[in-house]
C-alpha atoms as a PDB file:
ATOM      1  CA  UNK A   1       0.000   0.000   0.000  1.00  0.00           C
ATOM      2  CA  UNK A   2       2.580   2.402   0.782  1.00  0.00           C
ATOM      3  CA  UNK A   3       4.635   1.282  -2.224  1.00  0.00           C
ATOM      4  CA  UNK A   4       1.803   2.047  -4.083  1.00  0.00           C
ATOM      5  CA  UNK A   5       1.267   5.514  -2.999  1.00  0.00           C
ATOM      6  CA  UNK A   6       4.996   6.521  -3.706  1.00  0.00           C
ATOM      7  CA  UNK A   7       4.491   5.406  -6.668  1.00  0.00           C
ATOM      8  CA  UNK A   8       1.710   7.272  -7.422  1.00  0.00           C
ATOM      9  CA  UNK A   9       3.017  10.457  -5.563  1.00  0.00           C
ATOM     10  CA  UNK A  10       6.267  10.140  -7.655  1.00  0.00           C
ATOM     11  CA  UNK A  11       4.484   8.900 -10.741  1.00  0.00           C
ATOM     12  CA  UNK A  12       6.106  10.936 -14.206  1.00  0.00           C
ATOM     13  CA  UNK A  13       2.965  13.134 -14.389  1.00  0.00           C
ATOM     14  CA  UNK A  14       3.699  14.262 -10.664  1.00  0.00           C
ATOM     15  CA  UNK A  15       6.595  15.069 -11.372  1.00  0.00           C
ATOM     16  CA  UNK A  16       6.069  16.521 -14.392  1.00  0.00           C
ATOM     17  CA  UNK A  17       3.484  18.889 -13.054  1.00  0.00           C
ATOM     18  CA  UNK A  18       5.934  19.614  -9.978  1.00  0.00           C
ATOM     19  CA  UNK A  19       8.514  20.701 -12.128  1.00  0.00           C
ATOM     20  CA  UNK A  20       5.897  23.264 -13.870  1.00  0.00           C
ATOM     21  CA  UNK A  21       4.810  24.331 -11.345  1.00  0.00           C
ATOM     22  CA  UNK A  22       8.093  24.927  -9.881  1.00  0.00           C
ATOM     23  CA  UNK A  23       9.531  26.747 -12.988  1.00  0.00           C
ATOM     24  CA  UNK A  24       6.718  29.412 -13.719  1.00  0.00           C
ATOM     25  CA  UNK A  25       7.098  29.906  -9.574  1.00  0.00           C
ATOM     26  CA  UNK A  26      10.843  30.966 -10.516  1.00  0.00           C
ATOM     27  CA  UNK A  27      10.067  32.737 -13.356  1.00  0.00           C
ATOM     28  CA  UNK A  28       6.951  34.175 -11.975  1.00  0.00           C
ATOM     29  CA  UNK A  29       9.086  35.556  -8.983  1.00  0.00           C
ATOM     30  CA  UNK A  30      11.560  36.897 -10.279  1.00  0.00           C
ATOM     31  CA  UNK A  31       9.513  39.132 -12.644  1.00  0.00           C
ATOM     32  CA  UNK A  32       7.240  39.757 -10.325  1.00  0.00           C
ATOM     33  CA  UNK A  33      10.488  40.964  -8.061  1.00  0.00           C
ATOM     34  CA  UNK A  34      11.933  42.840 -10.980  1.00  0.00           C
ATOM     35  CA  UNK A  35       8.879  44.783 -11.340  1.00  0.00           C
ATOM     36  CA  UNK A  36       8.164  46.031  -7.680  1.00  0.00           C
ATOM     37  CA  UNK A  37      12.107  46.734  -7.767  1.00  0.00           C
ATOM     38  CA  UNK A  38      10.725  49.828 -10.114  1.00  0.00           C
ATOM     39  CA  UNK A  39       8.433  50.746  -7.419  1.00  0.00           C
ATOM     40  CA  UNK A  40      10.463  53.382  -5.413  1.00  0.00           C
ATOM     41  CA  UNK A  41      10.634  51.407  -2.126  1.00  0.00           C
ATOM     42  CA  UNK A  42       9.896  54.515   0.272  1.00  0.00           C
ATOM     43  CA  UNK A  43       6.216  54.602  -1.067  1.00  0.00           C
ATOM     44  CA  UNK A  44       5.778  51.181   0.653  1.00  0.00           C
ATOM     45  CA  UNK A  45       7.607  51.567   3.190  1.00  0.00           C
ATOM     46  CA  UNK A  46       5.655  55.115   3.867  1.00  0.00           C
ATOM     47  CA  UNK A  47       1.964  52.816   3.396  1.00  0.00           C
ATOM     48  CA  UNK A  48       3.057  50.624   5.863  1.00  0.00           C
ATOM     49  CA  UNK A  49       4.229  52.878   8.692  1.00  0.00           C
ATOM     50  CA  UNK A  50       0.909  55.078   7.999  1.00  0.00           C
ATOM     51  CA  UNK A  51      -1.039  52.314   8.455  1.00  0.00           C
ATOM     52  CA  UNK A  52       0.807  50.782  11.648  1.00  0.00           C
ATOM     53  CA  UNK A  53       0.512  54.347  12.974  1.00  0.00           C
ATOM     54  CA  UNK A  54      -3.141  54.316  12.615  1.00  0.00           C
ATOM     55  CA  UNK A  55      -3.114  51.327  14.476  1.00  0.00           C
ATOM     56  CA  UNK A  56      -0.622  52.307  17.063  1.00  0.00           C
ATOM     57  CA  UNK A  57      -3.294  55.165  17.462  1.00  0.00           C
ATOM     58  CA  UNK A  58      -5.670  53.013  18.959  1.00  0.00           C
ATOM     59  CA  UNK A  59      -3.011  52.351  21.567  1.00  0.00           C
ATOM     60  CA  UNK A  60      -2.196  55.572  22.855  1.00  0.00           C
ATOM     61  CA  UNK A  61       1.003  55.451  20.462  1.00  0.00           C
ATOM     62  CA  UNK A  62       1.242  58.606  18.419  1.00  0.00           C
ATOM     63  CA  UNK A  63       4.025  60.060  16.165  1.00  0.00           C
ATOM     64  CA  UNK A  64       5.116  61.244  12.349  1.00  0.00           C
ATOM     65  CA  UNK A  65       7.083  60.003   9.996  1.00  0.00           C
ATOM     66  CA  UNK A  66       9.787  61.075   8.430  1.00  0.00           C
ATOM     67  CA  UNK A  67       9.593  59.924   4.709  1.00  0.00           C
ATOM     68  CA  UNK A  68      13.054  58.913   3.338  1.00  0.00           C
ATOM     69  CA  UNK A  69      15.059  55.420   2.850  1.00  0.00           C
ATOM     70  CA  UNK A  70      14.392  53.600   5.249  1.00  0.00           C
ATOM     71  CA  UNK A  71      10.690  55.559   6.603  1.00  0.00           C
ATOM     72  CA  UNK A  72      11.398  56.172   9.780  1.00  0.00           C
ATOM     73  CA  UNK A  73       8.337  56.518  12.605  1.00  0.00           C
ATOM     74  CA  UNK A  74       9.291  58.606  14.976  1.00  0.00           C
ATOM     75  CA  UNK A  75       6.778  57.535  18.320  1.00  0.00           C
ATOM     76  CA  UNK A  76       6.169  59.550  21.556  1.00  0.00           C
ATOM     77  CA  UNK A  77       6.765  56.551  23.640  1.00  0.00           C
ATOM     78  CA  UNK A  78      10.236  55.988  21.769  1.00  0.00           C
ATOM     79  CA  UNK A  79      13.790  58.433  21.976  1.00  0.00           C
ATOM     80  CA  UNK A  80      14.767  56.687  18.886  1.00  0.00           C
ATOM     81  CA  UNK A  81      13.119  56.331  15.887  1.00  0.00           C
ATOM     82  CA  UNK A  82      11.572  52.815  14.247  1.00  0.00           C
ATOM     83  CA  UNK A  83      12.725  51.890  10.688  1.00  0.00           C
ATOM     84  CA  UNK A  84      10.365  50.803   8.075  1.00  0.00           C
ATOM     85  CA  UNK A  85      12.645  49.236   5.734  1.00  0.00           C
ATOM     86  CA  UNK A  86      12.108  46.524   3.372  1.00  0.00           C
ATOM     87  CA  UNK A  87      11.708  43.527   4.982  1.00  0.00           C
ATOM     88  CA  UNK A  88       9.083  45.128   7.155  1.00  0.00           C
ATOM     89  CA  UNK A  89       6.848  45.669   4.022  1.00  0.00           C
ATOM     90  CA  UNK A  90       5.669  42.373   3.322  1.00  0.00           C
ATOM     91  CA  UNK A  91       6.576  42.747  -0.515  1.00  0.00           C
ATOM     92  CA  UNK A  92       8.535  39.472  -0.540  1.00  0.00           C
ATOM     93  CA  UNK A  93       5.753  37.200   1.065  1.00  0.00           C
ATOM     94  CA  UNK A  94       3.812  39.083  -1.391  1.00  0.00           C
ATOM     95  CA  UNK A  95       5.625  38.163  -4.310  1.00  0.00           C
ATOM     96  CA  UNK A  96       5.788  34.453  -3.389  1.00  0.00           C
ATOM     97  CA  UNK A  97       1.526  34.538  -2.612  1.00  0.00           C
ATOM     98  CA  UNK A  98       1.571  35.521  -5.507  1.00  0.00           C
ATOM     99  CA  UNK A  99       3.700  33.581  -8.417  1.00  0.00           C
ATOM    100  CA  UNK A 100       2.616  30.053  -6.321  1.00  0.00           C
ATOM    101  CA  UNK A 101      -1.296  30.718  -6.944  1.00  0.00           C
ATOM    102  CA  UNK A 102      -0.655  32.500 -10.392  1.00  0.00           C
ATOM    103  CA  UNK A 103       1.933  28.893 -10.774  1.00  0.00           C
ATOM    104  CA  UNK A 104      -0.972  26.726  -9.623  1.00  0.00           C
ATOM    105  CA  UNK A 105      -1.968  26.141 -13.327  1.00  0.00           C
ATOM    106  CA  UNK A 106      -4.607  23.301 -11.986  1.00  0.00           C
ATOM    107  CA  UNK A 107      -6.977  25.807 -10.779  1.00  0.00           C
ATOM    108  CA  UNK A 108      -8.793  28.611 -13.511  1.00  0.00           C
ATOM    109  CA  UNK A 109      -7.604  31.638 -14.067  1.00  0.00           C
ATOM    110  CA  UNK A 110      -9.836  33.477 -11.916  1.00  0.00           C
ATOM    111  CA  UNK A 111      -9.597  31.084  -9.330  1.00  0.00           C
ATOM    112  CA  UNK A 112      -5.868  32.355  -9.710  1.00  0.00           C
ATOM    113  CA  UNK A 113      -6.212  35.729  -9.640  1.00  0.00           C
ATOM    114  CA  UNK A 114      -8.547  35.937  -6.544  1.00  0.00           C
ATOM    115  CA  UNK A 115      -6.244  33.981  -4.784  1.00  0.00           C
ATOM    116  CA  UNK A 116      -3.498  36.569  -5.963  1.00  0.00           C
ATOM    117  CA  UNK A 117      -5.637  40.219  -4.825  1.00  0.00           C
ATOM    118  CA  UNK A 118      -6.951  37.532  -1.498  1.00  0.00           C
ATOM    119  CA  UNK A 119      -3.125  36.932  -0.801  1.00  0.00           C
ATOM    120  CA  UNK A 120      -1.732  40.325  -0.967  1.00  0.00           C
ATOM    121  CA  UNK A 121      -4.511  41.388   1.174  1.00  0.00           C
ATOM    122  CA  UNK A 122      -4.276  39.202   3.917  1.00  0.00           C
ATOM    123  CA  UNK A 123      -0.660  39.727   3.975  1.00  0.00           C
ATOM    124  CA  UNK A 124      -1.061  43.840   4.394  1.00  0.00           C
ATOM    125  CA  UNK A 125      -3.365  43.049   7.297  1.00  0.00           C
ATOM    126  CA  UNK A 126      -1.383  40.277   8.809  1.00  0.00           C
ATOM    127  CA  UNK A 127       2.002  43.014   8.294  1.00  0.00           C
ATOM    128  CA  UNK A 128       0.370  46.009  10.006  1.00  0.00           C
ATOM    129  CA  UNK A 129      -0.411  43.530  12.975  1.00  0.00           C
ATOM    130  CA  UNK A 130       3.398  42.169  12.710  1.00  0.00           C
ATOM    131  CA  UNK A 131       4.682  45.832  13.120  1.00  0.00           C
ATOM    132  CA  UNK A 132       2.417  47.048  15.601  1.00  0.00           C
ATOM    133  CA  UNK A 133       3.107  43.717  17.948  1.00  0.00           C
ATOM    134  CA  UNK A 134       6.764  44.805  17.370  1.00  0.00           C
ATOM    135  CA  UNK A 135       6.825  48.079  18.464  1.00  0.00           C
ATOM    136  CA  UNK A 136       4.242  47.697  21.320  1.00  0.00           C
ATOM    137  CA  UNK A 137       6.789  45.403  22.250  1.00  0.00           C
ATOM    138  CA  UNK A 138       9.239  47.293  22.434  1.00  0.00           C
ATOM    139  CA  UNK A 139       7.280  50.091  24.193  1.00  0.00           C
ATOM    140  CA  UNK A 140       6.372  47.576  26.994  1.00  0.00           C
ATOM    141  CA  UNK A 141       9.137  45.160  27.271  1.00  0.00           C
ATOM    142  CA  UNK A 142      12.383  46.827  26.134  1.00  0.00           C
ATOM    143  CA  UNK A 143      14.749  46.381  23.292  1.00  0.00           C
ATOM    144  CA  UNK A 144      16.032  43.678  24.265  1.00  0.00           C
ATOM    145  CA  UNK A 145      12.761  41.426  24.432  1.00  0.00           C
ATOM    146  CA  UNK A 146      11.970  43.195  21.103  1.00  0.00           C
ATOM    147  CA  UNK A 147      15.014  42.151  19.277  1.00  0.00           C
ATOM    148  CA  UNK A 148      14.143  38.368  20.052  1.00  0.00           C
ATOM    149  CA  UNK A 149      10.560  38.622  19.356  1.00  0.00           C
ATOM    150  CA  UNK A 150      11.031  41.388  16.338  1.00  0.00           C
ATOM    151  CA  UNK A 151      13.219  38.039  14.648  1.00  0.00           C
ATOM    152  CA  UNK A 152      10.306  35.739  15.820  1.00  0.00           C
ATOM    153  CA  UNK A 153       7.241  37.616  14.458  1.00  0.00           C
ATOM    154  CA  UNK A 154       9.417  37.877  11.098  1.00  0.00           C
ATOM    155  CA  UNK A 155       9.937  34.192  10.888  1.00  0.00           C
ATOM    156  CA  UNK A 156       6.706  33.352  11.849  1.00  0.00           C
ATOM    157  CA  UNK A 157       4.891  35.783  10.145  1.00  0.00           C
ATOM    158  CA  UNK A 158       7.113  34.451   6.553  1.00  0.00           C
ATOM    159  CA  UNK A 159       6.123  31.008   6.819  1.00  0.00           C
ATOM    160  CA  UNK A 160       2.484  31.448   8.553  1.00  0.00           C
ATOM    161  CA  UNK A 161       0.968  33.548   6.654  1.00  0.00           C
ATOM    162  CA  UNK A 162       3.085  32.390   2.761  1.00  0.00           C
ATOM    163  CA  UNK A 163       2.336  28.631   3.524  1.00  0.00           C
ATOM    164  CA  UNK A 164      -0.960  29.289   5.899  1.00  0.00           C
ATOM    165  CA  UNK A 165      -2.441  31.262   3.058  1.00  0.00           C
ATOM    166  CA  UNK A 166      -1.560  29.139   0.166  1.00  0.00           C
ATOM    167  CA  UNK A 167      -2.794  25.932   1.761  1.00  0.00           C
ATOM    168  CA  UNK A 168      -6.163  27.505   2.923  1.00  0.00           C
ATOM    169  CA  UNK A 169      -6.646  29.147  -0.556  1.00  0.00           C
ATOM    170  CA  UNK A 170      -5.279  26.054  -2.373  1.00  0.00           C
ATOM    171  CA  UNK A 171      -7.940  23.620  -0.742  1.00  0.00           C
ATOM    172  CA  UNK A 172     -10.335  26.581  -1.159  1.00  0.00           C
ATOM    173  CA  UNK A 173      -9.810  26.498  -4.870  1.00  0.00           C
ATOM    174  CA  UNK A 174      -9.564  22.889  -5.936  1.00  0.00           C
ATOM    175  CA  UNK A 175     -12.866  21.286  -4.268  1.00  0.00           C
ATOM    176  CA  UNK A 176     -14.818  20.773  -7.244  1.00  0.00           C
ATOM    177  CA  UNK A 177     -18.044  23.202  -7.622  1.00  0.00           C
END
């Protein structure tokens, strides 16, 4: 029985679509990464600390922000300023949400592309709620509590809310209707 389901699993049409799936996932990311590399990265940055500061609002956390490379928030509660760079804007768990459904060549097109605009939503919410934890944690428990958890909530947040998402939308999108 279990030979037979390796066999199946590993079977040359398995593989086959593996491997094309795989390859318009490369392909698909790296154009996808080449093209929001010609977005200028401070208006992402800037989104992203307007929206956390919203949030942060809600809090008792108030500030500005400085718009520049990185954006910096400058908080009340804070001598030193927070850094939205990059890798706090979600755009590379963005990328990958996207090329793996657009790669998913099983599903239909619009299947495809809802999972796409679904993906990059979810992963703006689940951000803003990744920065805010950060810097309320580092309001309430230090810098040095924030370092360990700031690398935590990143890690977590990459594979959660990437492998999270595309397994809930994948299942989502291949039950037959």
């Amino acid at each position: 029985m279990l030979n037979e389901k390796l066999e199946e699993l590993f079977s040359k049409k398995e593989v086959s679509k593996t491997g094309k799936f795989l390859l318009a996932l490369a392909i698909s990311f790296f154009s996808l990464s080449l093209a929001l590399s010609l977005v200028p990265l401070e208006w992402t940055e800037y989104f992203f600390a307007t929206l956390s500061l919203f949030v942060l609002s809600f809090f008792g956390v108030h500030g500005e922000i400085v718009f520049g490379e990185p954006v910096l928030l400058m908080l009340s509660a804070l001598s030193l300023p927070i850094s939205i760079s990059y890798l706090c804007t979600g755009l590379l768990e963005a990328a990958i949400i996207v090329s793996a459904t657009i790669s998913s060549f099983g599903i239909s097109f619009k299947k495809r592309i809802f999972g796409a605009l679904g993906g990059i939503v979810t992963l703006a919410v689940f951000n803003v709620a990744r920065i805010t934890a950060s810097i309320l944690i580092i309001i309430f428990a230090g810098l040095d509590v924030a370092a360990f958890s700031h690398d935590v909530l990143f890690r977590v947040f990459l594979f959660v809310t990437v492998a999270g998402y595309y397994y809930a939308w994948f299942a989502w999108a291949a039950k037959e209707k």
